[in-house]
N, C-alpha and C. Protein backbone atom coordinates (compact mmCIF):
# COMPACT_ATOMS: atom_id res chain seq x y z
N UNK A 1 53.08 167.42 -85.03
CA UNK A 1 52.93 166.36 -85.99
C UNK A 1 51.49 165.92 -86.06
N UNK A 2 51.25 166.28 -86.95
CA UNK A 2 50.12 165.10 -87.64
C UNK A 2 49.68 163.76 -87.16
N UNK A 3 48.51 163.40 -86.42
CA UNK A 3 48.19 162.06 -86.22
C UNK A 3 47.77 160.93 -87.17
N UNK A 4 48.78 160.37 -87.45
CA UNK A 4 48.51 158.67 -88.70
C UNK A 4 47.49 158.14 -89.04
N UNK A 5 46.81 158.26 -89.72
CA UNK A 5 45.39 157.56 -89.80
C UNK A 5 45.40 156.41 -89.81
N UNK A 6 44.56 155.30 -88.83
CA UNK A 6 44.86 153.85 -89.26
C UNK A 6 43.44 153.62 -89.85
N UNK A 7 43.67 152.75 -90.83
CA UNK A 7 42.52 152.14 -91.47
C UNK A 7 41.37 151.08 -90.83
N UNK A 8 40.31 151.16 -90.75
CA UNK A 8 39.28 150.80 -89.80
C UNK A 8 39.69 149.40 -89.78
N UNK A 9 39.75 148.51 -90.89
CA UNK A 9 40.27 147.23 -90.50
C UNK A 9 41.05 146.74 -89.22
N UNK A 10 41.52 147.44 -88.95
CA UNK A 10 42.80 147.03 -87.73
C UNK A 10 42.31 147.68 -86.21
N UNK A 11 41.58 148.61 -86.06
CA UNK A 11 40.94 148.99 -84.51
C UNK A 11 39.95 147.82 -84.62
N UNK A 12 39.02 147.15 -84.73
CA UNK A 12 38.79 146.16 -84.20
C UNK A 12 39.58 145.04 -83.57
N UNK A 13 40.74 144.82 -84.41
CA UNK A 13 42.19 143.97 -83.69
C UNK A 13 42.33 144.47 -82.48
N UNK A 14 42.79 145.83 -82.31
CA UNK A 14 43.45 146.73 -81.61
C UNK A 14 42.37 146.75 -80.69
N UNK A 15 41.28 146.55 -80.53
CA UNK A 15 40.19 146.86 -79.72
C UNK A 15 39.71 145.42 -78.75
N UNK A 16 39.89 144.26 -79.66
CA UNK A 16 39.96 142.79 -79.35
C UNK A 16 41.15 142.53 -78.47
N UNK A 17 42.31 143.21 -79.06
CA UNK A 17 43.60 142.66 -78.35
C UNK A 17 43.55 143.46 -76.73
N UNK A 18 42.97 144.85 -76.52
CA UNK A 18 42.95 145.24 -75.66
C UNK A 18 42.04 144.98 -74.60
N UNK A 19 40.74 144.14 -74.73
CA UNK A 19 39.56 143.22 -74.35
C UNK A 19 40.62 142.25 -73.80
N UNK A 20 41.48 141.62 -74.67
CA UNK A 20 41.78 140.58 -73.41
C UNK A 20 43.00 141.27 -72.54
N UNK A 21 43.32 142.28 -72.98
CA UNK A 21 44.28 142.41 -72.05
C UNK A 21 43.61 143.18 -70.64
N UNK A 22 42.32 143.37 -70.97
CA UNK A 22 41.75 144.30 -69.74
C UNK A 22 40.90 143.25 -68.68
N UNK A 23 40.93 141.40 -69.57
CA UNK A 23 40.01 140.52 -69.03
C UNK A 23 40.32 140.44 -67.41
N UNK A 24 39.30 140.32 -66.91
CA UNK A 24 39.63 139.79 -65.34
C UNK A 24 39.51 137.95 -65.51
N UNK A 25 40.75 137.41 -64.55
CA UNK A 25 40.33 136.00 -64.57
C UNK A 25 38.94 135.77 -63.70
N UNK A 26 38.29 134.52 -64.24
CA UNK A 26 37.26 133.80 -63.49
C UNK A 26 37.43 134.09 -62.29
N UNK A 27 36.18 134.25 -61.31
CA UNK A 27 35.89 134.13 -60.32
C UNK A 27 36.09 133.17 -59.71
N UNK A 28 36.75 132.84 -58.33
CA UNK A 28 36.81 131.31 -58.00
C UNK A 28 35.22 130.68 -57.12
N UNK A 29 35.03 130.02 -57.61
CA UNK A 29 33.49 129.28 -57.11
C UNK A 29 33.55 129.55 -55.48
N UNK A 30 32.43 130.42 -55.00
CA UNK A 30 32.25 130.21 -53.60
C UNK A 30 32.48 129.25 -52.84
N UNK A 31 33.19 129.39 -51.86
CA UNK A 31 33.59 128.35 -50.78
C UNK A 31 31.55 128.01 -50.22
N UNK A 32 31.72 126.89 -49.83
CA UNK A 32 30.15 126.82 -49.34
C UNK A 32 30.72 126.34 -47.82
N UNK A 33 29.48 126.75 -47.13
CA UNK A 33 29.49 127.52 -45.52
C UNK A 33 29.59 125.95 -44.43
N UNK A 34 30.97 126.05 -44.10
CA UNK A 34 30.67 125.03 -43.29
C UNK A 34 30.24 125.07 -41.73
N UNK A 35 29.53 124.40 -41.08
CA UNK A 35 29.16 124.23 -39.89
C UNK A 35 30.22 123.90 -38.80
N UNK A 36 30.26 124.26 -37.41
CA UNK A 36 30.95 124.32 -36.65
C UNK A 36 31.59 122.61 -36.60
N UNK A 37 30.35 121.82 -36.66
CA UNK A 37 31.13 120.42 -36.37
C UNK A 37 31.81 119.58 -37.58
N UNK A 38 31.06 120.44 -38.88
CA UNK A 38 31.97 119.86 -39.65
C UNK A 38 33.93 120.61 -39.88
N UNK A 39 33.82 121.96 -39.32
CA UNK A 39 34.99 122.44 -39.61
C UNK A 39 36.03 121.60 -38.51
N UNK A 40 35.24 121.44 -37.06
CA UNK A 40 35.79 120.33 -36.13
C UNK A 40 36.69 119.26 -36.51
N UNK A 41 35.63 118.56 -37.82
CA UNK A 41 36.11 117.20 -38.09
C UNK A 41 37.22 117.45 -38.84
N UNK A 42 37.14 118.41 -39.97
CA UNK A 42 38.23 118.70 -40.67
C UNK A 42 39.38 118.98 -40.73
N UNK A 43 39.32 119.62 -39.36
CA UNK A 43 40.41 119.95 -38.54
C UNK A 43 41.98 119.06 -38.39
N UNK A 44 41.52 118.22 -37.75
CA UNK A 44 42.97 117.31 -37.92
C UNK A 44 43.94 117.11 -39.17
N UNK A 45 42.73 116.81 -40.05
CA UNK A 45 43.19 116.39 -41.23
C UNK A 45 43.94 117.55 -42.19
N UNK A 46 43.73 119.01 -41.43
CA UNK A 46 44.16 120.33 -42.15
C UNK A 46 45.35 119.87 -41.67
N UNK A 47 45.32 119.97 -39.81
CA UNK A 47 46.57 120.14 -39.63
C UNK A 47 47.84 118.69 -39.42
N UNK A 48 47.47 117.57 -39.68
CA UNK A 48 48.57 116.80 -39.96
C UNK A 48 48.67 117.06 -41.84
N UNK A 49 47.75 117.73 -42.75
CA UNK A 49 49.00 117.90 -44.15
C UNK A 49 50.08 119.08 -43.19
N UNK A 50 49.24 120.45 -43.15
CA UNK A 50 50.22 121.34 -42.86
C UNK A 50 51.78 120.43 -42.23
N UNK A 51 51.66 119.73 -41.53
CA UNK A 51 52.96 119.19 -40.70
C UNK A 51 53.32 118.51 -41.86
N UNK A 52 53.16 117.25 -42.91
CA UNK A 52 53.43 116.86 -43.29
C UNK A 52 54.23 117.88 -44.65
N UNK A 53 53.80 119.18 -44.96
CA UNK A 53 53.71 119.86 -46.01
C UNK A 53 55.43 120.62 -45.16
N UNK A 54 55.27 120.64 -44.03
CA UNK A 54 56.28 121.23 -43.33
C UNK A 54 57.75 120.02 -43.39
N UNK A 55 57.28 118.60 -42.96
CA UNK A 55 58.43 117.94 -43.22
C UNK A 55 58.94 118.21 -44.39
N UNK A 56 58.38 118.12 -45.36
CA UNK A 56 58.83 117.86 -46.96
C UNK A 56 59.52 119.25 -47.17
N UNK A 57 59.21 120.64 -46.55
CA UNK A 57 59.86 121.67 -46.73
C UNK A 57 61.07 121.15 -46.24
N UNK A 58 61.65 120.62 -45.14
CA UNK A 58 62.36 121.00 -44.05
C UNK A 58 63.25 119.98 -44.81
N UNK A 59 62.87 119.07 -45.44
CA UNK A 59 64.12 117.95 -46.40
C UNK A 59 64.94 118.67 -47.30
N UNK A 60 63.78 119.81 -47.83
CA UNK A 60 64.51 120.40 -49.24
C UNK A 60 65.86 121.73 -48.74
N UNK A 61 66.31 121.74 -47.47
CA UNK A 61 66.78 122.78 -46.94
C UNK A 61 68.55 122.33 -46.97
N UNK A 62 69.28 122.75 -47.34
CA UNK A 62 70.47 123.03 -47.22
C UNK A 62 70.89 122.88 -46.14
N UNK A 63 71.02 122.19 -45.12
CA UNK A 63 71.58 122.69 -43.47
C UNK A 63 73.38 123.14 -44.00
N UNK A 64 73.66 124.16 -43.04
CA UNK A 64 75.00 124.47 -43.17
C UNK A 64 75.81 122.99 -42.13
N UNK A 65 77.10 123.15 -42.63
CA UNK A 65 78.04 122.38 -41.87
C UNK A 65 78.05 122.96 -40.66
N UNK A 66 79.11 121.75 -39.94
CA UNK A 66 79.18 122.50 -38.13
C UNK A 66 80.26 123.86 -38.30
N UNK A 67 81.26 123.48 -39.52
CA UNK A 67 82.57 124.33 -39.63
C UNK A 67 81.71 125.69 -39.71
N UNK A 68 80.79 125.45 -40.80
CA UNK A 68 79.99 126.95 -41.46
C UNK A 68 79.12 127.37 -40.45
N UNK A 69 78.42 126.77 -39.45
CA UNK A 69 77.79 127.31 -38.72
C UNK A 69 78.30 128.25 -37.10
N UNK A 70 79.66 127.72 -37.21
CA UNK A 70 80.34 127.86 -35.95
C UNK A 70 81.22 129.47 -36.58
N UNK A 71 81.43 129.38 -37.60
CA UNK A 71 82.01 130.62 -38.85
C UNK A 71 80.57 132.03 -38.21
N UNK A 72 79.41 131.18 -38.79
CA UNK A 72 78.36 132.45 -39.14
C UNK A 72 77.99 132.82 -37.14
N UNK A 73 78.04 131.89 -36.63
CA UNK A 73 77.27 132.25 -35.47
C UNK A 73 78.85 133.30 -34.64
N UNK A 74 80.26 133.17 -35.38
CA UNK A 74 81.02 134.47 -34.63
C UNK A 74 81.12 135.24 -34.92
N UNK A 75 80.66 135.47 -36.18
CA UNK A 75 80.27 136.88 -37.09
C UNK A 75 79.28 137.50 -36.51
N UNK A 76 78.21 136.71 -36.11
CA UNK A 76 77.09 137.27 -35.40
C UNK A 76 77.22 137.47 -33.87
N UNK A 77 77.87 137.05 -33.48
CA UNK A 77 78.60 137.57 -31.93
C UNK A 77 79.12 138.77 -31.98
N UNK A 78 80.34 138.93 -32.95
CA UNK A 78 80.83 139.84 -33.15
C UNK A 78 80.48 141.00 -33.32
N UNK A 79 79.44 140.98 -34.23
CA UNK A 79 78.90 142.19 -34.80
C UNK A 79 77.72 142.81 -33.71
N UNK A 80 77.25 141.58 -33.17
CA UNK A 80 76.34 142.14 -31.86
C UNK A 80 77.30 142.78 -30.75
N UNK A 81 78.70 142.39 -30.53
CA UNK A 81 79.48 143.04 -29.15
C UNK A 81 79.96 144.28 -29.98
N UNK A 82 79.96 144.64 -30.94
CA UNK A 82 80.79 145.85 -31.91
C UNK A 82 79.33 147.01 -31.53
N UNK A 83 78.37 146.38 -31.79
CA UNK A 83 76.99 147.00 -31.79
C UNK A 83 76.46 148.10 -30.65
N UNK A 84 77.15 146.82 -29.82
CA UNK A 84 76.68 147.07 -28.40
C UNK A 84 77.45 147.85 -27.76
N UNK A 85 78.68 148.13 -28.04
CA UNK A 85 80.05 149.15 -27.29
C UNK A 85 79.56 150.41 -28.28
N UNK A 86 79.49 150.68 -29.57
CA UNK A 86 78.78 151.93 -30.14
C UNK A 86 77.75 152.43 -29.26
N UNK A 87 76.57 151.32 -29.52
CA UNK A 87 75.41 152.00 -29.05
C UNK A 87 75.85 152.49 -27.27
N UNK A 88 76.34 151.61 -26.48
CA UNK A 88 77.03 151.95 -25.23
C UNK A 88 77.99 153.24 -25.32
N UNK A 89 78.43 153.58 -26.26
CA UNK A 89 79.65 155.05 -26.19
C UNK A 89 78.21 156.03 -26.54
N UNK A 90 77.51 156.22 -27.42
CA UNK A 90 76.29 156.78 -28.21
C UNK A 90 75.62 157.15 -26.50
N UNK A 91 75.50 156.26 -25.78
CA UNK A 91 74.79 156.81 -24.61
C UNK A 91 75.16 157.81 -23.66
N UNK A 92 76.31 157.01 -23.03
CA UNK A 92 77.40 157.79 -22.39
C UNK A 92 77.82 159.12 -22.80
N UNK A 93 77.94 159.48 -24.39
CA UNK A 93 78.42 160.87 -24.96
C UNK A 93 76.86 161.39 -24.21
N UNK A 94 75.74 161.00 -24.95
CA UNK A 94 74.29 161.98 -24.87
C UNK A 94 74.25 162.28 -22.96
N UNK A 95 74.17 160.95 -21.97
CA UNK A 95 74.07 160.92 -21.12
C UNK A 95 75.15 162.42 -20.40
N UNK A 96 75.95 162.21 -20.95
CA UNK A 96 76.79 163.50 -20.34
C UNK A 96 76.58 164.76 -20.75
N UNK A 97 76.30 164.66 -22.21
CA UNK A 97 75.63 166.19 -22.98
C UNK A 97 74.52 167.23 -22.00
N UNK A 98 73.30 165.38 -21.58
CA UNK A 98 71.95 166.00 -21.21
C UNK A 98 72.53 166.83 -19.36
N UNK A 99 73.86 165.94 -18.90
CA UNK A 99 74.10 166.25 -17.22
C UNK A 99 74.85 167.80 -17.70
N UNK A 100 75.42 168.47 -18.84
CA UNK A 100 76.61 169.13 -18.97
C UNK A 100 74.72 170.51 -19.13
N UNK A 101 74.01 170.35 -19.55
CA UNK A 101 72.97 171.38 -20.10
C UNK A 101 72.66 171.16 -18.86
N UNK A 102 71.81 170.04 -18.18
CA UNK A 102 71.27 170.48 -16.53
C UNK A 102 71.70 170.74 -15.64
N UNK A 103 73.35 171.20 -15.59
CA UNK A 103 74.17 170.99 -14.69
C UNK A 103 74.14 173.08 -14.72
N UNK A 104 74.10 173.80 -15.65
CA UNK A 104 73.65 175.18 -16.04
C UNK A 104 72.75 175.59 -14.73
């Protein structure tokens, strides 16, 4: 097939529209260099938001009920003692495989 000719009017569009789609965002303004005693001072004040930034997470959280939690934590028992008798048979078969070849 034949390639469509487009009329010059419209690759400048086509050429504009692809300019911004290739734009990089702004650069973010250099951090400027702080000194040991000022990062010192700053310090606290980073870390009581972080804690404070942490309470306000810890409000927005769903806690499960005692019913739902006592539910999920025997599922997770369970599935760890189911785990653990596999991986325990898984040994025992190999463990005897490796005594049944050195035993030759």
């Amino acid at each position: 097939m034949a390639k469509r000719k487009v009329s010059r009017k419209y690759k400048p569009k086509k050429m504009m529209e692809q300019a911004v789609k290739d734009r990089k965002p702004p650069a973010a303004p250099p951090k400027k260099k702080l000194t040991w005693k000022q990062y010192m001072g700053e310090l606290p004040k980073k870390i009581v938001k972080f804690l404070k930034g942490v309470v306000r997470e810890l409000k927005k959280v769903t806690w499960p009920t005692k019913k739902a939690l006592l539910s999920y934590t025997l599922v997770v028992v369970v599935t760890i003692i189911i785990f653990a008798a596999i991986l325990g048979l898984f040994d025992f078969i190999f463990l005897q495989v490796v005594d049944l070849f050195l035993g030759i």
